[in-house]
N, C-alpha and C. Protein backbone atom coordinates (compact mmCIF):
# COMPACT_ATOMS: atom_id res chain seq x y z
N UNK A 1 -4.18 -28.29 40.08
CA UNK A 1 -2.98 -27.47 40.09
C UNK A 1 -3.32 -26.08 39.55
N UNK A 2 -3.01 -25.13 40.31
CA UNK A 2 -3.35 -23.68 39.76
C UNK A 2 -2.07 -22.76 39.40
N UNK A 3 -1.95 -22.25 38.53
CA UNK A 3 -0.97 -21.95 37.60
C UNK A 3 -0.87 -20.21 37.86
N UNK A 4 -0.43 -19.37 37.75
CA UNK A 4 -0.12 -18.10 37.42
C UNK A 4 -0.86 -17.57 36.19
N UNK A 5 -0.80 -18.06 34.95
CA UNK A 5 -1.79 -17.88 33.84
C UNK A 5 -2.50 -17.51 34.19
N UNK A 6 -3.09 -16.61 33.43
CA UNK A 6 -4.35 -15.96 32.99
C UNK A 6 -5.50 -17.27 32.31
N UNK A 7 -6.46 -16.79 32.52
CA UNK A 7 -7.45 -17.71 31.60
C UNK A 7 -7.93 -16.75 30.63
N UNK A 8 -7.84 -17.06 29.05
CA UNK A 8 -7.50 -17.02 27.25
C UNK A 8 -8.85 -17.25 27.23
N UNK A 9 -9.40 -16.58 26.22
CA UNK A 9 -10.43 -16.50 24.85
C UNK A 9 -9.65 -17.46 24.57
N UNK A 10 -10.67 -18.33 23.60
CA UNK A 10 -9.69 -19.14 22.43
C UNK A 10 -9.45 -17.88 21.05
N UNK A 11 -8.88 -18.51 20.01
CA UNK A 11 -9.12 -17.45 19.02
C UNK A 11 -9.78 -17.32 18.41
N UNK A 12 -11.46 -18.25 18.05
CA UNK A 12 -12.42 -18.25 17.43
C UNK A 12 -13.43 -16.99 18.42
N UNK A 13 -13.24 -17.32 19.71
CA UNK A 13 -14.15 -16.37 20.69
C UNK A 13 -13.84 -14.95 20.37
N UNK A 14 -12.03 -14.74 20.31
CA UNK A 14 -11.89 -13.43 20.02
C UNK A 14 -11.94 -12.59 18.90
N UNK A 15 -12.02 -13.38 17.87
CA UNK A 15 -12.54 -13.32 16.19
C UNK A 15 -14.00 -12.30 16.27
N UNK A 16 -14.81 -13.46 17.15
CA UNK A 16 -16.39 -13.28 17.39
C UNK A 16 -16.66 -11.86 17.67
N UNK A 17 -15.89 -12.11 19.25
CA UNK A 17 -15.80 -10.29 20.12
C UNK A 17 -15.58 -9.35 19.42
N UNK A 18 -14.56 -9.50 18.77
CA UNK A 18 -14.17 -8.32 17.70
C UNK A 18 -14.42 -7.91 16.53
N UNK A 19 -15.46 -9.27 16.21
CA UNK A 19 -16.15 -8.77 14.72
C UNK A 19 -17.37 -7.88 15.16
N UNK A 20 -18.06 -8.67 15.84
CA UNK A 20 -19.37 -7.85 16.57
C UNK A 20 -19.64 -6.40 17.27
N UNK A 21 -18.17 -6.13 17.99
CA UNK A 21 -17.67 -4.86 18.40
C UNK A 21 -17.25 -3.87 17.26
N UNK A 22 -16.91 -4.37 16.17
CA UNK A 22 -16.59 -3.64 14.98
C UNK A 22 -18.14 -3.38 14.45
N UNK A 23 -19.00 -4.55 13.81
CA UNK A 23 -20.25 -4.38 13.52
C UNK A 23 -21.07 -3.36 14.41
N UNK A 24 -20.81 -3.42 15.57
CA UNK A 24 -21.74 -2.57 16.38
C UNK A 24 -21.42 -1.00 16.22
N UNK A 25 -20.06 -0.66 16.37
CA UNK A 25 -19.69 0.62 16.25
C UNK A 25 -19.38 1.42 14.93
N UNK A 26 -20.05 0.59 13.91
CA UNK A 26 -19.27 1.00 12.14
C UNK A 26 -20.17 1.84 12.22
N UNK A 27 -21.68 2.29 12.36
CA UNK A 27 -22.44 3.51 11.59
C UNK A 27 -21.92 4.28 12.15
N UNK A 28 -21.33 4.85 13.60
CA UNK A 28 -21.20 5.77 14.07
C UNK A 28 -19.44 6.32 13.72
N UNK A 29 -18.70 5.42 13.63
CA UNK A 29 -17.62 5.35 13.13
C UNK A 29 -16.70 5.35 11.72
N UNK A 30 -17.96 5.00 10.61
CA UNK A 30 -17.61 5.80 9.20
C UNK A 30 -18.49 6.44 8.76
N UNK A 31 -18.34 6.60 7.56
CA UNK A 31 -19.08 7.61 6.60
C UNK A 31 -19.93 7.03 6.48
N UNK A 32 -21.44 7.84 6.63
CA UNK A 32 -22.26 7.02 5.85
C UNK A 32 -22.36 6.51 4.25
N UNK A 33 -21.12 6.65 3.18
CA UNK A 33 -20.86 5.91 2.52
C UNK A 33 -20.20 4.76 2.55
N UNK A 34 -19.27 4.54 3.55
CA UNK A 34 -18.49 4.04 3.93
C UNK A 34 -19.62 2.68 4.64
N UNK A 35 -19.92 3.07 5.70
CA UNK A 35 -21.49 1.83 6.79
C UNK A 35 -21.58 1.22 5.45
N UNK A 36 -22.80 1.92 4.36
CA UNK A 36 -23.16 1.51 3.62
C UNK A 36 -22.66 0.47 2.52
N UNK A 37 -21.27 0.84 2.37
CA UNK A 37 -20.31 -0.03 1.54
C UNK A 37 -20.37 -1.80 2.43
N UNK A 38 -19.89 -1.83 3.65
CA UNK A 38 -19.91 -2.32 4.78
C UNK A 38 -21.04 -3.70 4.78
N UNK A 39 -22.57 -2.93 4.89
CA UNK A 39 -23.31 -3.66 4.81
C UNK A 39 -23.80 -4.34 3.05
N UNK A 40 -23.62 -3.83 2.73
CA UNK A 40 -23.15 -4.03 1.15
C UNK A 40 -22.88 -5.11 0.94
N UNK A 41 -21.63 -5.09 1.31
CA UNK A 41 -20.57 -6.60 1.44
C UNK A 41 -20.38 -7.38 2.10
N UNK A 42 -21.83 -7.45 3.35
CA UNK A 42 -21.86 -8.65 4.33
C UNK A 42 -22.66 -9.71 3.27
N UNK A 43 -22.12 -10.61 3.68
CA UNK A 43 -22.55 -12.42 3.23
C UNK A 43 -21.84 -12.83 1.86
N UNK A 44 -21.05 -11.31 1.45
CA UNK A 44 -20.91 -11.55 -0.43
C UNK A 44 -19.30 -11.42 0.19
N UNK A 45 -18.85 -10.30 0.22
CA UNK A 45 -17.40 -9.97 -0.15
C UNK A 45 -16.67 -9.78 1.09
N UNK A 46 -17.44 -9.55 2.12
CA UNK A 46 -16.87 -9.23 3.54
C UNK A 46 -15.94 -9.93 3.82
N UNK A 47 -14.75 -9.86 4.81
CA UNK A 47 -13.89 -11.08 5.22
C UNK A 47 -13.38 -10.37 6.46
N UNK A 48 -13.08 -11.28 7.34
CA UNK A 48 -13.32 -11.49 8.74
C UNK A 48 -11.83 -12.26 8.82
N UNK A 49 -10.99 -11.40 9.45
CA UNK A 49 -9.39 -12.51 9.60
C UNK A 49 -9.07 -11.84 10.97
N UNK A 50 -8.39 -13.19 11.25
CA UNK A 50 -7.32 -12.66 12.52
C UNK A 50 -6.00 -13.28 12.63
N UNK A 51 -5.27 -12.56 13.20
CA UNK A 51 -3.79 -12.76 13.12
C UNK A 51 -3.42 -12.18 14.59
N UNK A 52 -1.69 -13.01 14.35
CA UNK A 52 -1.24 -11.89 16.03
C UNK A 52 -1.09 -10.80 15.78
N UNK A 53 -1.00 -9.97 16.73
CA UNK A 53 -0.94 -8.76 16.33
C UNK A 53 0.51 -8.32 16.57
N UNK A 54 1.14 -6.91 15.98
CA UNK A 54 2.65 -6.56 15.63
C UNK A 54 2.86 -5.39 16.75
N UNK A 55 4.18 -5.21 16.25
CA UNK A 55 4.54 -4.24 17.02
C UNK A 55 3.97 -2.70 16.62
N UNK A 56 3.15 -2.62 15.42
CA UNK A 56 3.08 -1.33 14.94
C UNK A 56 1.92 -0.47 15.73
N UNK A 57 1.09 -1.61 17.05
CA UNK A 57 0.38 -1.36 17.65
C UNK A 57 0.81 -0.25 18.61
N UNK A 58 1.98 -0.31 19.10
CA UNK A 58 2.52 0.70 19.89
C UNK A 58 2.28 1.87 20.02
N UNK A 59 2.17 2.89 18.37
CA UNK A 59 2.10 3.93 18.20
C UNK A 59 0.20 3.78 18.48
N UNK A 60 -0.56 3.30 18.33
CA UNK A 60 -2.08 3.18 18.62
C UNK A 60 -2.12 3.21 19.94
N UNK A 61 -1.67 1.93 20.49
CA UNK A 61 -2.23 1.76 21.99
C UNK A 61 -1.11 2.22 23.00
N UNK A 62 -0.46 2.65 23.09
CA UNK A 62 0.84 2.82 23.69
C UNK A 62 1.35 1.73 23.95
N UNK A 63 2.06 0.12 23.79
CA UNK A 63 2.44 -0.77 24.60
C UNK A 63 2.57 -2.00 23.04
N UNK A 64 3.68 -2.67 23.40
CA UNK A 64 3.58 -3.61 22.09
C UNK A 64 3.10 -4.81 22.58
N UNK A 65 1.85 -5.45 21.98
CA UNK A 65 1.27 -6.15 22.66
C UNK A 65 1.83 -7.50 22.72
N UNK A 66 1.90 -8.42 23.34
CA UNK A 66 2.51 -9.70 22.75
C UNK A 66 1.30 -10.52 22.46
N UNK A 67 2.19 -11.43 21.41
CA UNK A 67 1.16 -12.84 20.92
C UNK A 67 0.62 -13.84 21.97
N UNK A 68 0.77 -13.71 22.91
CA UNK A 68 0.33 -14.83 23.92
C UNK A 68 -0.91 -14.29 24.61
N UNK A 69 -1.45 -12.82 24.72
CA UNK A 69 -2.25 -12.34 25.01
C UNK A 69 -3.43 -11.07 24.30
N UNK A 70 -2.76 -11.13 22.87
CA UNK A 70 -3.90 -10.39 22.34
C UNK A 70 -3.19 -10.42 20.78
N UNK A 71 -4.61 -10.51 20.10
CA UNK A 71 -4.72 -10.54 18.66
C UNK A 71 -5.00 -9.87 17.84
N UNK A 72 -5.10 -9.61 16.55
CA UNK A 72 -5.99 -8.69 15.86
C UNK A 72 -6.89 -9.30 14.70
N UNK A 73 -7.79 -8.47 14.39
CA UNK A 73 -8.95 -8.80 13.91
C UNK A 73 -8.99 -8.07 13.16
N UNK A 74 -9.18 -7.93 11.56
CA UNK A 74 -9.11 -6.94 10.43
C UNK A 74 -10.71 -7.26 9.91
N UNK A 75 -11.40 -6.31 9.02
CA UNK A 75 -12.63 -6.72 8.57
C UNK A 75 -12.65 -5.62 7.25
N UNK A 76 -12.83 -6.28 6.51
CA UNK A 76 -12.59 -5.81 4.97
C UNK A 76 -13.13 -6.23 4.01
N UNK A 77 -13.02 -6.05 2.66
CA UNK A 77 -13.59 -6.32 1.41
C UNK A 77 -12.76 -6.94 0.92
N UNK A 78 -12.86 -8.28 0.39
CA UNK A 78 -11.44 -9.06 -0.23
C UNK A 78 -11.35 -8.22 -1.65
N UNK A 79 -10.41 -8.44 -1.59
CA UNK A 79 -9.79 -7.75 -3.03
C UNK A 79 -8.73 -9.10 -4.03
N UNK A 80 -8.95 -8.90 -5.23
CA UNK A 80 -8.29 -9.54 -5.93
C UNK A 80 -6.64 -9.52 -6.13
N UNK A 81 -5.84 -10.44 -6.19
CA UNK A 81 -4.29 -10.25 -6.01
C UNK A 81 -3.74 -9.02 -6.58
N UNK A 82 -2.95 -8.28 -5.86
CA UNK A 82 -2.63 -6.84 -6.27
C UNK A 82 -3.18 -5.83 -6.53
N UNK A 83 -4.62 -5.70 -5.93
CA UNK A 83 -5.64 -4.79 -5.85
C UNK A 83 -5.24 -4.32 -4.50
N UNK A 84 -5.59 -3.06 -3.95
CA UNK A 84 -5.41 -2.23 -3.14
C UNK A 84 -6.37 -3.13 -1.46
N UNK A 85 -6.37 -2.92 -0.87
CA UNK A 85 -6.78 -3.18 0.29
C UNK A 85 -7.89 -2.74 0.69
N UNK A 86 -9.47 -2.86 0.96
CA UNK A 86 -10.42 -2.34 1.01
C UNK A 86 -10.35 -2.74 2.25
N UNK A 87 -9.76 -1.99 3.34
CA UNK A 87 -10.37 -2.34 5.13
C UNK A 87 -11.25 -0.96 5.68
N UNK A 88 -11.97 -1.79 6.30
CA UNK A 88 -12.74 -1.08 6.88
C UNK A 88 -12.57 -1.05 8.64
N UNK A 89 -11.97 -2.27 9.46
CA UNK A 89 -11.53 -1.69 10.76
C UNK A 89 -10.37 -2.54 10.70
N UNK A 90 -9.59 -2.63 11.97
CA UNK A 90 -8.76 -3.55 12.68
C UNK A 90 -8.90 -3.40 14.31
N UNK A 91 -9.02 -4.69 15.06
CA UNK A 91 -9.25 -4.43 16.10
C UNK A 91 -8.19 -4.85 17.11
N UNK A 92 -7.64 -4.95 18.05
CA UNK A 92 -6.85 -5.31 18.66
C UNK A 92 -7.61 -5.87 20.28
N UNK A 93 -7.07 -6.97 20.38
CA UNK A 93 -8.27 -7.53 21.59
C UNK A 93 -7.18 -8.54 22.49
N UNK A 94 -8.04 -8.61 23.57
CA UNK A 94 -7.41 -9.16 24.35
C UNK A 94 -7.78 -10.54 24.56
N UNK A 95 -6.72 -11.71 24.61
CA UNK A 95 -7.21 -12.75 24.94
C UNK A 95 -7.58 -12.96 26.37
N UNK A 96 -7.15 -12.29 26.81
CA UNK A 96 -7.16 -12.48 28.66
C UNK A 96 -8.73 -12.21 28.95
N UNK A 97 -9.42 -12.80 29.47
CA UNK A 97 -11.07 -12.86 29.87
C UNK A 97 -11.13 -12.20 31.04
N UNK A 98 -10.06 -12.52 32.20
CA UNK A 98 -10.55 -11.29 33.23
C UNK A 98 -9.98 -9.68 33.26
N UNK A 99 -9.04 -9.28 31.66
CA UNK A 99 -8.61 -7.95 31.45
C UNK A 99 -9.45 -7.81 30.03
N UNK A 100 -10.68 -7.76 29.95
CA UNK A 100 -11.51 -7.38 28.70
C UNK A 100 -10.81 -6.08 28.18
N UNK A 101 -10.38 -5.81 26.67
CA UNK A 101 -9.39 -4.85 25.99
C UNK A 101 -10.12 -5.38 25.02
N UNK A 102 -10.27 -3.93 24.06
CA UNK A 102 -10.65 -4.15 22.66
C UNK A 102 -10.37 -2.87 21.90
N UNK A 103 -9.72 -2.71 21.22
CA UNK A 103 -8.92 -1.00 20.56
C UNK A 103 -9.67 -1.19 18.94
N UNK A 104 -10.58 -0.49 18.59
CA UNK A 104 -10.18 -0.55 17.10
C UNK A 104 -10.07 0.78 16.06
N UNK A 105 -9.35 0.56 15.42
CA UNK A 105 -8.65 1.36 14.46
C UNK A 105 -9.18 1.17 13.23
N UNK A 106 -9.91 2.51 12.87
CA UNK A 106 -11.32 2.59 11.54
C UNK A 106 -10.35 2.79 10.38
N UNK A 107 -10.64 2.40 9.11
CA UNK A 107 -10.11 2.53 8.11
C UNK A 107 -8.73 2.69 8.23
N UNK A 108 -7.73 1.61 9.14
CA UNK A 108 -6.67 2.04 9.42
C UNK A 108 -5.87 1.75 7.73
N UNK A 109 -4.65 2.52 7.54
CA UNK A 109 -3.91 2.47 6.40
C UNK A 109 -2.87 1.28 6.03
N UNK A 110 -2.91 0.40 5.21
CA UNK A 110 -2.09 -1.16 5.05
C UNK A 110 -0.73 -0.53 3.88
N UNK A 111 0.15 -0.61 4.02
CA UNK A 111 1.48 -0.26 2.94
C UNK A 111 1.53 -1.64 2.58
C-alpha cells in the first residue's frame, strides 16, 4: 500500500545530520575563540539535544515549520541549573529524506 507520506529520518538520524553539519561548519562559522571553546568541550561538557522545533523559526527561515517534518538540534556546553546558556549552534533539519533542509543558526540567543 503506498501512502502520500513522505519517507522520515528517524530522529536519531537527524540528531546525527545535524550534529556533524554543525561540527563541520563551526571553524569557519565562529570565532576562533569560540571553535576552540567547542573542541574543548567535546567528550567532557558538550551536549547534543534535539527537540521539535517552534514557531520562532519563522523569523530565521521564513515558514513555521511543523513537528511532523523537521526538528531542531541545539549543541552546547551544559551548564549548571540557573547558569546562563553556553550554545554554540541550533540547527533546524528536515525529516523528509527526499527534501534534504538543514538551517543553522550560530550562537543563536536563548531568553
Amino acid at each position: 500500500m503506498v501512502t502520500g507520506r513522505p519517507k522520515k529520518h528517524g530522529i536519531r538520524a537527524v540528531i546525527l545530520i545535524a550534529e556533524q553539519s554543525i561540527y563541520d561548519q563551526a571553524e569557519v562559522n565562529l570565532s576562533p575563540q569560540r571553535f576552540e571553546e567547542l573542541k574543548a568541550a567535546a567528550g567532557n561538557l558538550l551536549f547534543v539535544a534535539g527537540n521539535y522545533a517552534g514557531p520562532e523559526w519563522e523569523a530565521v527561515v521564513g515558514f513555521v515549520p511543523t513537528q511532523e517534518l523537521y526538528y531542531q538540534v541545539t549543541v552546547g556546553i551544559a551548564a549548571d541549573q540557573g547558569q546562563p546558556i553556553n550554545l554554540f549552534a541550533q540547527a533546524l533539519i528536515s525529516r523528509d529524506v527526499s527534501a534534504p533542509f538543514c538551517h543553522i543558526a550560530w550562537e543563536p540567543i536563548r531568553k
